[in-house]
N, C-alpha and C. Protein backbone atom coordinates (compact mmCIF):
# COMPACT_ATOMS: atom_id res chain seq x y z
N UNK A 1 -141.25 88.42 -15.61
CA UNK A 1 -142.59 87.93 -15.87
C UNK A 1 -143.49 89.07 -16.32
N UNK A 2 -144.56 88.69 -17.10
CA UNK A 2 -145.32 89.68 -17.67
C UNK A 2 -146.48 89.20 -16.89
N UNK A 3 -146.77 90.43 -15.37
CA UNK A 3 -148.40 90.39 -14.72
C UNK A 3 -149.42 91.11 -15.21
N UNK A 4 -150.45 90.65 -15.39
CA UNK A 4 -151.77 91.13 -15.38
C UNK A 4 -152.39 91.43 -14.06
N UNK A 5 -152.36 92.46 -13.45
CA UNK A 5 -153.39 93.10 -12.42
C UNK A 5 -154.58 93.79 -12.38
N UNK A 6 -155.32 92.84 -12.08
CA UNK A 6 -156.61 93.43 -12.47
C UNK A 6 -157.53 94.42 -11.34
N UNK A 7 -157.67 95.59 -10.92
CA UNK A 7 -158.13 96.04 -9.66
C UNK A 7 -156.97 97.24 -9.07
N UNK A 8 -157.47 98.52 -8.73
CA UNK A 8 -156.08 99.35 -8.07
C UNK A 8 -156.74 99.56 -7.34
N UNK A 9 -157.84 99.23 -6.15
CA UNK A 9 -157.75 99.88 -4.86
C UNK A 9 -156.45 99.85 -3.87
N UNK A 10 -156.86 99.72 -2.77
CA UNK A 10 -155.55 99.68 -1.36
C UNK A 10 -155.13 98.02 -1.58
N UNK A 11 -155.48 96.81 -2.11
CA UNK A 11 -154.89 95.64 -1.80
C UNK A 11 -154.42 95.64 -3.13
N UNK A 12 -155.07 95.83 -4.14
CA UNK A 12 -154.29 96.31 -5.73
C UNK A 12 -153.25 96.83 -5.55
N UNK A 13 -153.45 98.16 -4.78
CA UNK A 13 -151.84 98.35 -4.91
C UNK A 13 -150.76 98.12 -4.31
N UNK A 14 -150.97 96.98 -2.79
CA UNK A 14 -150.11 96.50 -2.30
C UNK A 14 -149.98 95.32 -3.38
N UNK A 15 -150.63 94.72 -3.44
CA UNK A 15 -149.95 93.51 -5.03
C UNK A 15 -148.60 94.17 -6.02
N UNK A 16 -149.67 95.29 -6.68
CA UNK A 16 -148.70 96.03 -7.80
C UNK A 16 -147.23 96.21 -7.12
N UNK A 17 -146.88 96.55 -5.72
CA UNK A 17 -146.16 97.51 -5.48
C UNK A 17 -145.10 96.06 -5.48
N UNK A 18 -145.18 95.29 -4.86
CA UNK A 18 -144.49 94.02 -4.46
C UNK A 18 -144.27 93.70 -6.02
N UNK A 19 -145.24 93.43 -7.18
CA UNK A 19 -144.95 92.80 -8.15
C UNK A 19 -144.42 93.46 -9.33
N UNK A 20 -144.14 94.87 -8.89
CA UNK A 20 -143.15 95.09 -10.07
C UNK A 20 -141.88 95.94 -10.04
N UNK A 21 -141.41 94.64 -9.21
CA UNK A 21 -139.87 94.85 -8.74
C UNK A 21 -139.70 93.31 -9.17
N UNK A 22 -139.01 94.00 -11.18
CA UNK A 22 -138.22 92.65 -11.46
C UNK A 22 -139.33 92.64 -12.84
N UNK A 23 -140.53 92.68 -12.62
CA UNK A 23 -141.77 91.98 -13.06
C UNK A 23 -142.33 93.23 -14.29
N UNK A 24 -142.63 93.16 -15.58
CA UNK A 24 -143.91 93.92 -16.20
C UNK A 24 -144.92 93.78 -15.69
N UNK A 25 -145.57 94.83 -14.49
CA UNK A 25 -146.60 94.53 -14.73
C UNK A 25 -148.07 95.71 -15.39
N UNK A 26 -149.34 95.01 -16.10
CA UNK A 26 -149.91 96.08 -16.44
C UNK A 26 -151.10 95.67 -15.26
N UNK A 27 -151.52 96.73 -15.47
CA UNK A 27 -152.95 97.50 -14.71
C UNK A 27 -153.99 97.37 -14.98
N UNK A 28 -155.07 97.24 -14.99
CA UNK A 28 -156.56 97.08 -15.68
C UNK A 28 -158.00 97.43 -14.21
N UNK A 29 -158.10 98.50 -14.40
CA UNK A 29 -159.60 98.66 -13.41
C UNK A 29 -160.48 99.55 -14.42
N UNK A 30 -161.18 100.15 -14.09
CA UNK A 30 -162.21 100.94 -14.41
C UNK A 30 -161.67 102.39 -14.96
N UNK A 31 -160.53 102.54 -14.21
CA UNK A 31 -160.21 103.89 -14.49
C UNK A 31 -158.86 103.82 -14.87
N UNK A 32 -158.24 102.69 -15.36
CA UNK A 32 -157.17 102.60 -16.30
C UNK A 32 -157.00 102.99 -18.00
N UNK A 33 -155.93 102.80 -17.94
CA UNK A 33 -155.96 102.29 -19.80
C UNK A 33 -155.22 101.24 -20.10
N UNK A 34 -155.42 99.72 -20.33
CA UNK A 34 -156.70 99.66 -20.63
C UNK A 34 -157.85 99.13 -19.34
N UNK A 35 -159.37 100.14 -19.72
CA UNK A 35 -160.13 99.96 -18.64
C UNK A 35 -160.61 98.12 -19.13
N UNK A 36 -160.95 98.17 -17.67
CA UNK A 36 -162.39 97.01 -17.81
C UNK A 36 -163.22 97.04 -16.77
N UNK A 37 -164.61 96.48 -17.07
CA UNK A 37 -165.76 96.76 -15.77
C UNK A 37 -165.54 95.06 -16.24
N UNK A 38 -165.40 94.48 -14.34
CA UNK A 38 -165.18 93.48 -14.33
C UNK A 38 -166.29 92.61 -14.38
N UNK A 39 -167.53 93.31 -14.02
CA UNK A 39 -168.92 92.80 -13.92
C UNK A 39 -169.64 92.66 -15.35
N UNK A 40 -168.67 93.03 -16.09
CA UNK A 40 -169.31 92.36 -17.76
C UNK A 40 -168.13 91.64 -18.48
N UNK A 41 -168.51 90.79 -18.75
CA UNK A 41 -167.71 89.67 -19.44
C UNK A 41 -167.04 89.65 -20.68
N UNK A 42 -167.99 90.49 -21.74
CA UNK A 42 -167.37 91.03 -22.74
C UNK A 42 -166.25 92.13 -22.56
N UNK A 43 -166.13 92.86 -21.43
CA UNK A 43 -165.51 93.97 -21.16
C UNK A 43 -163.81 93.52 -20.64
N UNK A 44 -164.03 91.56 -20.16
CA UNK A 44 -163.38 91.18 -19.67
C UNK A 44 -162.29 90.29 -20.63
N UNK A 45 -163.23 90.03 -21.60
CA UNK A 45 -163.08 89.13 -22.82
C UNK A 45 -161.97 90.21 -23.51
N UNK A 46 -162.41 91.23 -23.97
CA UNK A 46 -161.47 91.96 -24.49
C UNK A 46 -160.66 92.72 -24.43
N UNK A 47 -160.66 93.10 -22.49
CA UNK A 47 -159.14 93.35 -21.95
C UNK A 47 -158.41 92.43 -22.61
N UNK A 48 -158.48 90.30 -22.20
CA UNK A 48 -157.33 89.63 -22.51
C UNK A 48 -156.96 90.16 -23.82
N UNK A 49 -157.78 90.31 -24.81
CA UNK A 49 -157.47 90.21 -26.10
C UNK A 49 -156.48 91.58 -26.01
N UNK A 50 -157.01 92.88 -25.82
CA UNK A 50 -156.00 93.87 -25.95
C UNK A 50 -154.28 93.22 -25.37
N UNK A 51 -154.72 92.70 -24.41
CA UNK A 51 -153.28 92.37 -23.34
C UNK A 51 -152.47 91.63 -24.24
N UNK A 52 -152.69 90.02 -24.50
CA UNK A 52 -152.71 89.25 -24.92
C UNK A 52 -151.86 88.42 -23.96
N UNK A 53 -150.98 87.48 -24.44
CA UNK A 53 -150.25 86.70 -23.02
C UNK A 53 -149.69 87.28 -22.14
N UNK A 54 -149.73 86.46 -20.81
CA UNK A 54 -149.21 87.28 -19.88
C UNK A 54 -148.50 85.65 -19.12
N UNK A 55 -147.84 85.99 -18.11
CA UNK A 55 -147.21 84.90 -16.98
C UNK A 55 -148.05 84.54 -16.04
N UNK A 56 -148.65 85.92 -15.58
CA UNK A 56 -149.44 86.06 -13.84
C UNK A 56 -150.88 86.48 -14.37
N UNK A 57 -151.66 86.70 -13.80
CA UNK A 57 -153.00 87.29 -13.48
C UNK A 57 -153.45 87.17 -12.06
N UNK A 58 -153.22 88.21 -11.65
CA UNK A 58 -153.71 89.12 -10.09
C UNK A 58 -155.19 89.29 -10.12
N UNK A 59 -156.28 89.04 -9.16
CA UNK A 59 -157.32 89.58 -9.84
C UNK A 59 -157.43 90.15 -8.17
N UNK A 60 -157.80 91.28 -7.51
CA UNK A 60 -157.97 91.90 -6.64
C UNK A 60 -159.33 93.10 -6.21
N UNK A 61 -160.10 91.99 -6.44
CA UNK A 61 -161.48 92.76 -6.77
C UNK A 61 -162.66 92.42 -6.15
N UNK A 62 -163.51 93.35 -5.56
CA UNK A 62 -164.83 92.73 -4.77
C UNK A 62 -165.03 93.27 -3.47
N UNK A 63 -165.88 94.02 -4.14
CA UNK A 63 -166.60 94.64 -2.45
C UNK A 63 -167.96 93.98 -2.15
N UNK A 64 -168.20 93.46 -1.12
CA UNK A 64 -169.21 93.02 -0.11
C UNK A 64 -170.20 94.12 1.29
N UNK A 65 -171.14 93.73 0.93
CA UNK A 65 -172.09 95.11 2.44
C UNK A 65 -172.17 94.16 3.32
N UNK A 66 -171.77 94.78 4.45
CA UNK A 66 -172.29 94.40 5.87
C UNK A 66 -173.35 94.82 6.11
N UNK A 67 -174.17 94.31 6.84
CA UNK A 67 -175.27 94.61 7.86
C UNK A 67 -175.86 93.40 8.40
N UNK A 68 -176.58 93.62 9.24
CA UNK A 68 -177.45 92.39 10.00
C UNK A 68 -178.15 91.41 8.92
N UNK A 69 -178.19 89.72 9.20
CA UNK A 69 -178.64 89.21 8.21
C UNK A 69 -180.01 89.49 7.90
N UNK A 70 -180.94 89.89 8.95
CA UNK A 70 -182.59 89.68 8.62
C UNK A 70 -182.90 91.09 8.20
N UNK A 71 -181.70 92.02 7.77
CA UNK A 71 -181.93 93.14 6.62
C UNK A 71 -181.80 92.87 5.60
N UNK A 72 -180.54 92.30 4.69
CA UNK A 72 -180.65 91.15 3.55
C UNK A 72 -181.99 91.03 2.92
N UNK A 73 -182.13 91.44 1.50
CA UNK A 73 -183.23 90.23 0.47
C UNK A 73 -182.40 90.01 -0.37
N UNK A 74 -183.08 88.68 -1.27
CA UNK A 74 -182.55 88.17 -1.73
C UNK A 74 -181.12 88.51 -2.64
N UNK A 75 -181.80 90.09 -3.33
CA UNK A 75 -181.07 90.48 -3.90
C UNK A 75 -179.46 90.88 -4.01
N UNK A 76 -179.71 91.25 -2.22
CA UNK A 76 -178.38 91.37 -1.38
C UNK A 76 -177.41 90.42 -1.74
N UNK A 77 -177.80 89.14 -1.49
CA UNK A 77 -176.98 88.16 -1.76
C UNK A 77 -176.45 88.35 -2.96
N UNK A 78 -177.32 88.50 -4.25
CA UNK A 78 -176.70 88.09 -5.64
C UNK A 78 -175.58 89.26 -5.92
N UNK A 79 -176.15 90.35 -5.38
CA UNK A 79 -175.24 91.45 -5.40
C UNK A 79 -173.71 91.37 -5.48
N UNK A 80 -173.49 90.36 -4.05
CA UNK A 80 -172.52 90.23 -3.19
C UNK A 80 -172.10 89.16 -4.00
N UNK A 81 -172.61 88.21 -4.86
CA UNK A 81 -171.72 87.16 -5.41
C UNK A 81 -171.14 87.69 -6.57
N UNK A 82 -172.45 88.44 -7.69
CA UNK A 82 -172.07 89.49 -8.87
C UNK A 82 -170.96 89.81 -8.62
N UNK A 83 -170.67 90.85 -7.30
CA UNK A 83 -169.71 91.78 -7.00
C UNK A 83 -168.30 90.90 -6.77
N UNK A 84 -168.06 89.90 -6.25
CA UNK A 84 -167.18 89.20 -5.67
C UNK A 84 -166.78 87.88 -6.69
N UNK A 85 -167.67 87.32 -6.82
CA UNK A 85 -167.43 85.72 -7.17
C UNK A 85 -166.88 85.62 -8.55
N UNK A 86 -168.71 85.89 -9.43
CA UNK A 86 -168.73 85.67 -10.97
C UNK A 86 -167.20 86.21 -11.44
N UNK A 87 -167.21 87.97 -11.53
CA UNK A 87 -166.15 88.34 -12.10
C UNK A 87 -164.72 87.63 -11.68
N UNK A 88 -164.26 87.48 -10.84
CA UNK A 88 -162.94 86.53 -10.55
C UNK A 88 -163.16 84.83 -11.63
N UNK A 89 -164.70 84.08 -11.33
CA UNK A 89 -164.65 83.02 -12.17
C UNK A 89 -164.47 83.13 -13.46
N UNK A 90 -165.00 85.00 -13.97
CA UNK A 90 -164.92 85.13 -15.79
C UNK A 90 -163.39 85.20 -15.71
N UNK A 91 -162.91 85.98 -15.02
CA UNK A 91 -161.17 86.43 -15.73
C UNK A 91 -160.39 84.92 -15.62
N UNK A 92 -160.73 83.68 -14.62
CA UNK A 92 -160.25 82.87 -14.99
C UNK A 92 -160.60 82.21 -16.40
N UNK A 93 -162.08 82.24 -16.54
CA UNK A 93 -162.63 81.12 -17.38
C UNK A 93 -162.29 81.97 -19.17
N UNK A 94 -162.32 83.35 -19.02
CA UNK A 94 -161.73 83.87 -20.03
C UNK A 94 -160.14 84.08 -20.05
N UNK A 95 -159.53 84.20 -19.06
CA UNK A 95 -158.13 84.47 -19.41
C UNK A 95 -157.24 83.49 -19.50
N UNK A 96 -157.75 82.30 -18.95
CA UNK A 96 -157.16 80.90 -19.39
C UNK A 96 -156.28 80.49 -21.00
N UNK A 97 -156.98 81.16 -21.78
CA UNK A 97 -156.11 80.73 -23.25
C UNK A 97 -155.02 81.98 -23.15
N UNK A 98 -154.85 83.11 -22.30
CA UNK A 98 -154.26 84.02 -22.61
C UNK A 98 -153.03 83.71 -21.38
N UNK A 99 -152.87 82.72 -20.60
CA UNK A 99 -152.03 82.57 -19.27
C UNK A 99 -150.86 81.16 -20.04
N UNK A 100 -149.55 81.67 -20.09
CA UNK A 100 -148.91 81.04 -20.83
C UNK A 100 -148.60 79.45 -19.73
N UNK A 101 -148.03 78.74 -20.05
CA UNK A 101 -147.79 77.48 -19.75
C UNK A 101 -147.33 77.38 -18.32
N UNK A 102 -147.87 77.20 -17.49
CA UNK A 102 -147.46 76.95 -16.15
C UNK A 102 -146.89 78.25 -15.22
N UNK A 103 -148.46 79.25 -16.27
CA UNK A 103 -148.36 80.65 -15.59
C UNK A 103 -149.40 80.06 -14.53
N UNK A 104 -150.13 81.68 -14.00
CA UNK A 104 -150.60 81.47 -12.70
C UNK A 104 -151.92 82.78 -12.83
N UNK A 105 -152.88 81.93 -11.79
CA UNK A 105 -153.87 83.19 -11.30
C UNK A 105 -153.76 83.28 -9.96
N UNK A 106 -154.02 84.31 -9.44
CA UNK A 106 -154.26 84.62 -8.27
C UNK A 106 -155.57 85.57 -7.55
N UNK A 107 -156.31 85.26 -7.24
CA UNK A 107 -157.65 85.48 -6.68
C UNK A 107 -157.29 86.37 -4.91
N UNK A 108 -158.50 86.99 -5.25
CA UNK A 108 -158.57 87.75 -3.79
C UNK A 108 -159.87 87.44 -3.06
N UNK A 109 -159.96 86.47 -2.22
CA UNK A 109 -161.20 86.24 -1.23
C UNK A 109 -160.94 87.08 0.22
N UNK A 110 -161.18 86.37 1.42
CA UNK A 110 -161.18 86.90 2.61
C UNK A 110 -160.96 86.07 3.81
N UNK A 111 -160.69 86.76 4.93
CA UNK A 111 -160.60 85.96 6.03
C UNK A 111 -162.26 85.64 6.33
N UNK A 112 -163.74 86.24 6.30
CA UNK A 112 -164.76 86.05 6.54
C UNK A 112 -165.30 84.55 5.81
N UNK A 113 -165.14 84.32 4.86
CA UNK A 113 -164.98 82.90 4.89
C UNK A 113 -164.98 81.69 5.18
N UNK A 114 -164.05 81.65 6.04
CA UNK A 114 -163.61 80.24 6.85
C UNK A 114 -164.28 81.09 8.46
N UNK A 115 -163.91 82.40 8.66
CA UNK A 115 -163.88 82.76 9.99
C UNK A 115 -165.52 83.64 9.61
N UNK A 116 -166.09 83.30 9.99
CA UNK A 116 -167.46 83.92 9.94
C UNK A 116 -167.70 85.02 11.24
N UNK A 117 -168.38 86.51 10.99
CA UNK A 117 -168.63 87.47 11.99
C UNK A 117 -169.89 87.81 11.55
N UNK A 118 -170.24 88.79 13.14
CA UNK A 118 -171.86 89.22 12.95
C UNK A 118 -171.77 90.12 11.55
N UNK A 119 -173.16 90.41 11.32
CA UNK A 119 -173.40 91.20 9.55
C UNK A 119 -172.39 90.86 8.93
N UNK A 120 -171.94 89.89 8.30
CA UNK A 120 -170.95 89.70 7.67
C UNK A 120 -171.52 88.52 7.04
N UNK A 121 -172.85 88.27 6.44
CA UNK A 121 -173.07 86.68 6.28
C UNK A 121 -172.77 86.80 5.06
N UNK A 122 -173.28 88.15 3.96
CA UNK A 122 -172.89 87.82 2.49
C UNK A 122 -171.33 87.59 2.14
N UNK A 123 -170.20 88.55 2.82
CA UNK A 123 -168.90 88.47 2.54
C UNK A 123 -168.76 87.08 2.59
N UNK A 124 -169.03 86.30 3.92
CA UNK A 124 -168.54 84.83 4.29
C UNK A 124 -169.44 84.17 2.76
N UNK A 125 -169.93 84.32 2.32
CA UNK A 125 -170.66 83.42 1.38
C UNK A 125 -169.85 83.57 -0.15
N UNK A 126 -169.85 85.34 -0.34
CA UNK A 126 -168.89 85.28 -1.35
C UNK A 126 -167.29 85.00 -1.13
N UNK A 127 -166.89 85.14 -0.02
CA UNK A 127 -165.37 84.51 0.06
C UNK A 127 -165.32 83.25 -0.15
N UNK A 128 -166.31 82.47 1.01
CA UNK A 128 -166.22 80.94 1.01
C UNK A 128 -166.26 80.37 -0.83
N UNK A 129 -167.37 80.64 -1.29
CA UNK A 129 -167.32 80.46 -2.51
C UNK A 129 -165.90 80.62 -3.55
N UNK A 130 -165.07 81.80 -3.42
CA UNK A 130 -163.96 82.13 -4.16
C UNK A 130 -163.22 81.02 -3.63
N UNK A 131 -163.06 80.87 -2.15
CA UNK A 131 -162.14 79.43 -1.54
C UNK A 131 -162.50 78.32 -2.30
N UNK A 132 -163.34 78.24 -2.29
CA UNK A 132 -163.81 76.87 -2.84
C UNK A 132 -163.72 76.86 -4.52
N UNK A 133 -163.95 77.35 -5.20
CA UNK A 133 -163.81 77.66 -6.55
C UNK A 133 -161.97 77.85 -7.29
N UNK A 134 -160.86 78.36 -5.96
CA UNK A 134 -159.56 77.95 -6.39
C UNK A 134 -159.50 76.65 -6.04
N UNK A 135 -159.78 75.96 -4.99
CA UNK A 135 -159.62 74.61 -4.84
C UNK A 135 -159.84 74.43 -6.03
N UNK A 136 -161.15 73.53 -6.57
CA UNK A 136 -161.60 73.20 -7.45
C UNK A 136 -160.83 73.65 -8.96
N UNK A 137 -160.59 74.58 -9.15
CA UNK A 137 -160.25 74.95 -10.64
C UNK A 137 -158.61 75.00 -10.96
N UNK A 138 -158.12 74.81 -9.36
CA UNK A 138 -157.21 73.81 -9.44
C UNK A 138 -156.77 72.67 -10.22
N UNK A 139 -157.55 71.92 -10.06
CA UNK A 139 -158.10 70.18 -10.33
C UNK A 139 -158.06 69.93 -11.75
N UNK A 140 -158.68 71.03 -12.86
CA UNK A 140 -158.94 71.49 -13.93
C UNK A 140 -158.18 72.34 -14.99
N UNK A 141 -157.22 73.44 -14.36
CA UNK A 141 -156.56 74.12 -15.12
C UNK A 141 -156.10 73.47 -16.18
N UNK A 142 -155.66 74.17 -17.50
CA UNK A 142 -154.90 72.98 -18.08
C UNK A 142 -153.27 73.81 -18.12
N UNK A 143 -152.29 73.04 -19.08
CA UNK A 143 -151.11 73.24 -19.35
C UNK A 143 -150.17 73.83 -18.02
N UNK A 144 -149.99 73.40 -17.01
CA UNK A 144 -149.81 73.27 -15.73
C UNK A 144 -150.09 74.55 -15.25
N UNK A 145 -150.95 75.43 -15.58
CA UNK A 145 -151.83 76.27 -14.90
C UNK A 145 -151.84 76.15 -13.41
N UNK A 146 -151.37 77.35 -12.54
CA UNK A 146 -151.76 77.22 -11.06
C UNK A 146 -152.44 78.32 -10.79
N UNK A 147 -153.07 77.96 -9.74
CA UNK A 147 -154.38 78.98 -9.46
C UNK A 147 -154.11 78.72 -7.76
N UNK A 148 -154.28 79.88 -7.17
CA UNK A 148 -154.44 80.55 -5.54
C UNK A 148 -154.83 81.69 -5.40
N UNK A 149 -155.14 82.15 -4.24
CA UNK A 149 -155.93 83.02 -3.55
C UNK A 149 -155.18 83.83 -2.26
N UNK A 150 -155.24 85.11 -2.60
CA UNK A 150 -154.90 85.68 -1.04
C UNK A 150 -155.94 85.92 -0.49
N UNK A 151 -156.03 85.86 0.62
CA UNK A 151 -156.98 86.13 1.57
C UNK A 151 -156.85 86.99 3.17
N UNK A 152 -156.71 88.50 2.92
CA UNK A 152 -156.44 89.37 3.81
C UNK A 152 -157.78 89.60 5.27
N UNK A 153 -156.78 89.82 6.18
CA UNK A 153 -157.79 89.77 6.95
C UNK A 153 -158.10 91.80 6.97
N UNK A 154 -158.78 92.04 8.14
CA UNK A 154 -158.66 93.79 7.70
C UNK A 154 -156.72 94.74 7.82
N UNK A 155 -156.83 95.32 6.98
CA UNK A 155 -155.95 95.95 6.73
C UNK A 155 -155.80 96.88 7.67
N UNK A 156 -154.39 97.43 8.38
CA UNK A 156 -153.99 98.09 9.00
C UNK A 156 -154.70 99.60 8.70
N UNK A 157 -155.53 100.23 9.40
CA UNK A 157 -155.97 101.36 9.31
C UNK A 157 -156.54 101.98 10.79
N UNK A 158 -156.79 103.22 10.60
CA UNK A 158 -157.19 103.70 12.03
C UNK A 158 -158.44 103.30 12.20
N UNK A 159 -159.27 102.87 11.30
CA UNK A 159 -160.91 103.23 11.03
C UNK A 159 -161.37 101.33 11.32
N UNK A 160 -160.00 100.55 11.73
CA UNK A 160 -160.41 99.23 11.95
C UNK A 160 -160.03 98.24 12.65
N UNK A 161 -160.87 98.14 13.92
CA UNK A 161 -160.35 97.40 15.09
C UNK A 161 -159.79 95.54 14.77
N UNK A 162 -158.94 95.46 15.14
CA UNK A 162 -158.69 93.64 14.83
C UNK A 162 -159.33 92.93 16.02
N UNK A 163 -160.23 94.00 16.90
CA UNK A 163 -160.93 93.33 17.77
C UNK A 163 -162.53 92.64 17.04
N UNK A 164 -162.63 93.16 15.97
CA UNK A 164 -163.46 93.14 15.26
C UNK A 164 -163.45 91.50 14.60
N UNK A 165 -162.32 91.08 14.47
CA UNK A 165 -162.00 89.67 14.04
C UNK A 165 -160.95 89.07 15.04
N UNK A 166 -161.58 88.31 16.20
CA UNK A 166 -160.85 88.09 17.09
C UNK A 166 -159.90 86.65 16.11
N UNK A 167 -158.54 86.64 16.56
CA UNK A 167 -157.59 85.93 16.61
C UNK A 167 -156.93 86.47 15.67
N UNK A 168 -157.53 87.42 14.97
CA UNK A 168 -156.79 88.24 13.52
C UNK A 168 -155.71 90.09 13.71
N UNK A 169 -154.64 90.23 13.31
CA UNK A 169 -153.99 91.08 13.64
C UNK A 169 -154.15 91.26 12.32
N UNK A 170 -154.40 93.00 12.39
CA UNK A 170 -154.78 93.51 10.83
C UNK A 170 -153.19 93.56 10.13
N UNK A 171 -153.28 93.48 8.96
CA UNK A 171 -152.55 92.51 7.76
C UNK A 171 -151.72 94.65 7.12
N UNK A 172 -150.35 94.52 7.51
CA UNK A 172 -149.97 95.98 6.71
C UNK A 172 -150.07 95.63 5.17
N UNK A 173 -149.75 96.82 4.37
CA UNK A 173 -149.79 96.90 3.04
C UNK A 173 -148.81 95.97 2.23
N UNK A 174 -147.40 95.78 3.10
CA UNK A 174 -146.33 95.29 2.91
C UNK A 174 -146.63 93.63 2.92
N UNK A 175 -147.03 93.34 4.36
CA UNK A 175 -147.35 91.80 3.55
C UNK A 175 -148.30 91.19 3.33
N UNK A 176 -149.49 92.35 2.53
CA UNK A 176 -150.46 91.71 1.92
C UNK A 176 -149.72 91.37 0.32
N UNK A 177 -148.86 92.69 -0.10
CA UNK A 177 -148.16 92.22 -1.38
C UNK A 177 -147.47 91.48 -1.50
N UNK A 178 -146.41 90.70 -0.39
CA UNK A 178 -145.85 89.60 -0.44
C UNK A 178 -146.66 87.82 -0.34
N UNK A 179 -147.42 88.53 -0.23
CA UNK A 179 -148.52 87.14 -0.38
C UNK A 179 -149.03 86.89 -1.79
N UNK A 180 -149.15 88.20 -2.56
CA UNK A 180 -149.47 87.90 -3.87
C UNK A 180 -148.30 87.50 -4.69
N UNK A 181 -147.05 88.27 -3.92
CA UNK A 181 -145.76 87.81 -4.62
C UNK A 181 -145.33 86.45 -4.45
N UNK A 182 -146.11 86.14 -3.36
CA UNK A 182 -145.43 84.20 -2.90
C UNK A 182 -146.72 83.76 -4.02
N UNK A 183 -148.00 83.88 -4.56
CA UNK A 183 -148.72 83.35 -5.10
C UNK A 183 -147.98 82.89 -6.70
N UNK A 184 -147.40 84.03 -6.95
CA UNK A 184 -147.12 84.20 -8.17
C UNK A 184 -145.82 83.64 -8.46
N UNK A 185 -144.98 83.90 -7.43
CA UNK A 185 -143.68 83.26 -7.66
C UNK A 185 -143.40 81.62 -7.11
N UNK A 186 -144.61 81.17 -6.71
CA UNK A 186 -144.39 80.03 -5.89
C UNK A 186 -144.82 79.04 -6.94
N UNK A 187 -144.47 77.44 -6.21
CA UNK A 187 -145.28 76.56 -6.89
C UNK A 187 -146.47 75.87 -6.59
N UNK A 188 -147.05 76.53 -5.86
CA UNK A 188 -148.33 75.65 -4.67
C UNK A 188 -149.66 75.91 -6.07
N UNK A 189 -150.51 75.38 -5.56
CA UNK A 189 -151.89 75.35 -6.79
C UNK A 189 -152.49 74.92 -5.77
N UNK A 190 -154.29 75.97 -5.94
CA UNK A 190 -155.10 74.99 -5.26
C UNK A 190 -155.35 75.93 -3.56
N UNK A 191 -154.09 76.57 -3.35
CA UNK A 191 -154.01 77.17 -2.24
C UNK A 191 -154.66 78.59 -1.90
N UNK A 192 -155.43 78.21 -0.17
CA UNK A 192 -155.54 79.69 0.14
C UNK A 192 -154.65 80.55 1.11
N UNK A 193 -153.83 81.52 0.99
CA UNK A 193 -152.55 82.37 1.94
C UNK A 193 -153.20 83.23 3.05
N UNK A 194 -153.53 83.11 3.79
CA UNK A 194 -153.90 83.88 5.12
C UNK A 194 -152.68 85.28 5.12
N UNK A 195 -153.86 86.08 5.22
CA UNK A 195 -152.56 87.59 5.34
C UNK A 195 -152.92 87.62 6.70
């Protein structure tokens, strides 16, 4: 299969690492070749075009601020959707003519989401939203297009208690990439994967 990965931080590269064993896959962040800033659309528009078809599209992207909600203005919020939401809805809504016939996207939301914590109200708003937006574009894809979402809870590190998200055991590197690999290699649509 020919993947499109869009994003190389730490969950980027547990994706990459899982998906290219077997798999082409290319790369695309900010500091690739070829780059893209995912927060402009034209920038996004003409990655596909450089790329051109692909099987998969990984999109693994979006940072969110914590802090207490009644620090928040408005702006906070849009920030947090800018940062998270829009760009995942452009690479679908643009990479759609470029995802061959009963290829696939795969989206990166969060456990904050469904599981809501203190200072955490913008993440839960931009995850919930990404949840809700694979449902939905599900429904819509065309040419049997499937669309899912991983959704990691915190990643195994020293710097992060899983007491922090009670009922959640932080998620290793290993099977956060097998979650993108079940996204991609599976037949489910519509779905969100709990790491």
């Amino acid at each position: 299969m020919r993947i499109l990965v869009i994003g190389s931080g730490r969950v980027g590269s547990a994706a990459i690492a899982k998906l290219s064993e077997g798999n082409e896959v290319i790369v695309a962040s900010r500091s690739t070749d070829p780059p893209v800033d995912v927060t402009n659309a034209e920038s996004i528009a003409a990655l596909f075009a450089q790329i051109g078809d692909v099987d998969a599209v990984v999109a693994t992207i979006g940072k969110v601020p914590f802090k207490p909600l009644t620090d928040f203005a408005g702006d906070d919020f849009v920030a947090a959707f800018n940062g998270k939401v829009l760009p995942q809805l452009e690479i679908v809504r643009l990479g759609t003519p470029f995802v061959r016939d009963g290829g696939s996207f795969t989206l990166t939301t969060g456990v904050l989401g469904r599981a809501p914590v203190a200072e955490g109200a913008a993440a839960s708003m931009a995850n919930g939203a990404v949840d809700a937006f694979v449902m939905a574009a599900a429904t819509e894809l065309p040419r049997g297009i499937r669309i899912n979402a991983v959704s990691p809870t915190v990643l195994e590190s020293a710097t992060h208690q899983h007491a922090a998200f009670p009922g959640h055991i932080p998620a290793s590197d290993e099977s956060v990439g097998m979650a993108y690999l079940r996204s991609v290699a599976g037949v489910e649509t519509g779905k969100v994967f709990p790491v």
